[in-house]
Protein backbone atom coordinates (compact mmCIF):
# COMPACT_ATOMS: atom_id res chain seq x y z
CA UNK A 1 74.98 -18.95 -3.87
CA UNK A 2 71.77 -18.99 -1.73
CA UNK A 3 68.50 -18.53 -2.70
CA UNK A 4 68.51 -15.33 -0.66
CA UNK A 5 71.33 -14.08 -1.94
CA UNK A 6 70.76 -14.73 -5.79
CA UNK A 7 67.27 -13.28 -5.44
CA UNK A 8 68.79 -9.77 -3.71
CA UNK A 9 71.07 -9.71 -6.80
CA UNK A 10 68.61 -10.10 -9.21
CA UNK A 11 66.66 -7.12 -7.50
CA UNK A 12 69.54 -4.96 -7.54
CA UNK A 13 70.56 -5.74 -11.10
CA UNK A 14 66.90 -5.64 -12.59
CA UNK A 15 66.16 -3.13 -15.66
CA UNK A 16 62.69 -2.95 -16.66
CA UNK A 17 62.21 -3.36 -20.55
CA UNK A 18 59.37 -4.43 -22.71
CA UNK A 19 57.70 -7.76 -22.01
CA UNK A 20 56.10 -8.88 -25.81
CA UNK A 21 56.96 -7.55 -29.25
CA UNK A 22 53.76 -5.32 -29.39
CA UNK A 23 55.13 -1.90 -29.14
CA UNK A 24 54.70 -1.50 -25.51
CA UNK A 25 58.20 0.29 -24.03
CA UNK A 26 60.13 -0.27 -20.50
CA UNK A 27 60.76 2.47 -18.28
CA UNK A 28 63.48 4.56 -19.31
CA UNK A 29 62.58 3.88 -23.37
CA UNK A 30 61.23 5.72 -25.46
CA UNK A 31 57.61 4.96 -26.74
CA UNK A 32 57.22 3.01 -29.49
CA UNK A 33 53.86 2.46 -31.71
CA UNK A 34 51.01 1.31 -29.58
CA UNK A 35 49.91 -2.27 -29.43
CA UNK A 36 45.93 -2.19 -31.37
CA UNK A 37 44.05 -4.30 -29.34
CA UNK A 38 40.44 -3.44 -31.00
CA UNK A 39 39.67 -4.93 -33.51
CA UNK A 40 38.24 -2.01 -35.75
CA UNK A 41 36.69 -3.83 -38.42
CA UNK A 42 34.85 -6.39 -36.43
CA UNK A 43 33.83 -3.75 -34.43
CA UNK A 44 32.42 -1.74 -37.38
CA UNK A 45 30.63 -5.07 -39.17
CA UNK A 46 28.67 -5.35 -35.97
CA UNK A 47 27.41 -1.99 -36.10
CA UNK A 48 26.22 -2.55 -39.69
CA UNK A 49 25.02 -5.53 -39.05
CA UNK A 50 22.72 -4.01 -36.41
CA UNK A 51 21.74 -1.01 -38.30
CA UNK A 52 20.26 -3.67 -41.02
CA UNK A 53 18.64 -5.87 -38.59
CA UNK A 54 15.13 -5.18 -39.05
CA UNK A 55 12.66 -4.91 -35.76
CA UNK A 56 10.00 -8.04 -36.13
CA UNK A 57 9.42 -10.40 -33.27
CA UNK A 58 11.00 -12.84 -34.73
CA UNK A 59 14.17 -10.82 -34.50
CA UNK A 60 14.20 -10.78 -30.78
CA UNK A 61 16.60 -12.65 -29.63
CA UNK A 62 19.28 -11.55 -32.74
CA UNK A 63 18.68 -8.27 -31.02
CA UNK A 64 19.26 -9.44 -27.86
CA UNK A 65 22.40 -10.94 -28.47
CA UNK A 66 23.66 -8.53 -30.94
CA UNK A 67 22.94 -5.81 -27.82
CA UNK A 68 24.79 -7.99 -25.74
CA UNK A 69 27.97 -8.10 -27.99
CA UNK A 70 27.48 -4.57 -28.90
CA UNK A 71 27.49 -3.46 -24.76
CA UNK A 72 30.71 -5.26 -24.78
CA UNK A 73 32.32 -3.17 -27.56
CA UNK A 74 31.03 -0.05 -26.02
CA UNK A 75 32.80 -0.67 -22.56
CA UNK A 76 35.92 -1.49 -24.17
CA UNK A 77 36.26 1.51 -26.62
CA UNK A 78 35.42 3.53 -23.07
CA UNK A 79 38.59 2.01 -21.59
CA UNK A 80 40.77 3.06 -24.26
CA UNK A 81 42.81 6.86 -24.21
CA UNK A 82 40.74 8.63 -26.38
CA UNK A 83 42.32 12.07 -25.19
CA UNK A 84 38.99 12.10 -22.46
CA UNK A 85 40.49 14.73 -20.53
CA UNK A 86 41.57 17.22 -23.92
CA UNK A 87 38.90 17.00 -25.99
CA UNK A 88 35.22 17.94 -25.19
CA UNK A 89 33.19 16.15 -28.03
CA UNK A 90 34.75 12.85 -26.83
CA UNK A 91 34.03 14.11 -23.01
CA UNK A 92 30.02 14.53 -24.38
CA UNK A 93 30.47 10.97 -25.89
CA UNK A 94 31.81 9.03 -22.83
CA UNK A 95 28.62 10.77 -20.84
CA UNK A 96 26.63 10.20 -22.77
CA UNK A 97 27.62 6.54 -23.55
CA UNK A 98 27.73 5.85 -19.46
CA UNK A 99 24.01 6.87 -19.59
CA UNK A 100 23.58 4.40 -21.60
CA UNK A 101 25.17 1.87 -20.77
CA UNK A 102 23.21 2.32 -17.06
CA UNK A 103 21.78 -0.50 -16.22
CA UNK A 104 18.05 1.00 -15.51
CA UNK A 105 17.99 2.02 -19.55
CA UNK A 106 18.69 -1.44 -20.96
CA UNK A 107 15.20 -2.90 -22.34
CA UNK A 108 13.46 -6.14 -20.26
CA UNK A 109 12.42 -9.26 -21.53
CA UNK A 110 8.78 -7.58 -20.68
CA UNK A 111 9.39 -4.32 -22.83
CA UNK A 112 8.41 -4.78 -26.26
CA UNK A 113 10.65 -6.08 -29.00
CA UNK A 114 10.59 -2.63 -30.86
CA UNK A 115 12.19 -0.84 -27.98
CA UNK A 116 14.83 -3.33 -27.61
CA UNK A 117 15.11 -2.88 -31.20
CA UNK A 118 15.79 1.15 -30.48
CA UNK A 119 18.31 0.36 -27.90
CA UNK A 120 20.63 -1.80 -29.75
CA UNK A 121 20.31 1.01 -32.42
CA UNK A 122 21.34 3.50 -29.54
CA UNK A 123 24.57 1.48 -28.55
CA UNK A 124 25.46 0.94 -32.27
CA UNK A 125 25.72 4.60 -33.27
CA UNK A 126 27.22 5.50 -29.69
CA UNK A 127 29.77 2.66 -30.81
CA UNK A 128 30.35 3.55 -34.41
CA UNK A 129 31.21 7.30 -33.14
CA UNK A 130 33.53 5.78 -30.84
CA UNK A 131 35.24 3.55 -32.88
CA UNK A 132 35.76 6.04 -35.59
CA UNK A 133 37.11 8.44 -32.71
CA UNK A 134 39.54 5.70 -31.69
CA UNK A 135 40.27 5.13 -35.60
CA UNK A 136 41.24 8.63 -36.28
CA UNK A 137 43.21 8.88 -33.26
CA UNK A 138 45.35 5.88 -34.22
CA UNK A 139 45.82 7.27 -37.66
CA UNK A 140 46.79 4.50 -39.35
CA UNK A 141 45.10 3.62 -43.11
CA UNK A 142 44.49 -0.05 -41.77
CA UNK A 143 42.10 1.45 -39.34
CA UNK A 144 39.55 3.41 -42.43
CA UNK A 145 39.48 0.46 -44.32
CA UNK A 146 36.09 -1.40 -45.03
């Protein structure tokens, strides 16, 4: 058998189905339990440990970087379902999370070290509300832990 042949075969036989073991399901399947890609805990333990961090000068660039890994939380829990479109407290959340997240509010090198303080603050609790938003909406125990 050609090539050609065997590859028009497998295109005409093909059945989508689920690629890994993570819960995702094929066309055609019913849905199984979602794959939890966010780490919830980790997630959480940042936003403590940024709540504790105190604002010195010293601190800078632990704020800095803690901002940094904190911005990158935010944006993921924003691409996760978190029923945008049905519920309007999460609607007020993801707006006012993107005005945030705008690049023209994030604290300079120049601004002083107490407003960079405030802004990693800022993402933190936007962060905490969305991870507990994505935590109750999974609804599973393993997610209120800590």
């Amino acid at each position: 058998m050609s090539i050609e042949s065997q590859a028009k075969t497998e295109a005409e036989t093909y059945e989508p189905r689920a690629t890994s073991d993570a819960g995702s399901a094929g066309i055609g399947e019913p849905s199984g339990p979602k794959a939890y890609v966010i780490d919830v805990g980790t997630i959480r333990d940042t936003v403590s440990a940024a709540r504790e961090m105190p604002v010195s000068r010293d601190a800078r660039s632990r704020i800095s970087s803690t901002t940094a890994v904190l911005v990158g939380m935010l944006e993921l829990l924003l691409g996760e379902d978190l029923n945008f479109e049905l519920d309007a407290a999460v609607r007020g959340m993801y707006r006012t999370a993107y005005r945030l997240l705008r690049i023209d509010r994030r604290p300079t090198n120049d601004d002083p070290t107490v407003v960079a303080w405030q802004y990693m603050r800022d993402v933190a609790e936007m962060t905490s509300q969305l991870v507990a938003t994505y935590a109750d909406q999974q609804g599973g125990a393993e997610f209120h832990g800590r």
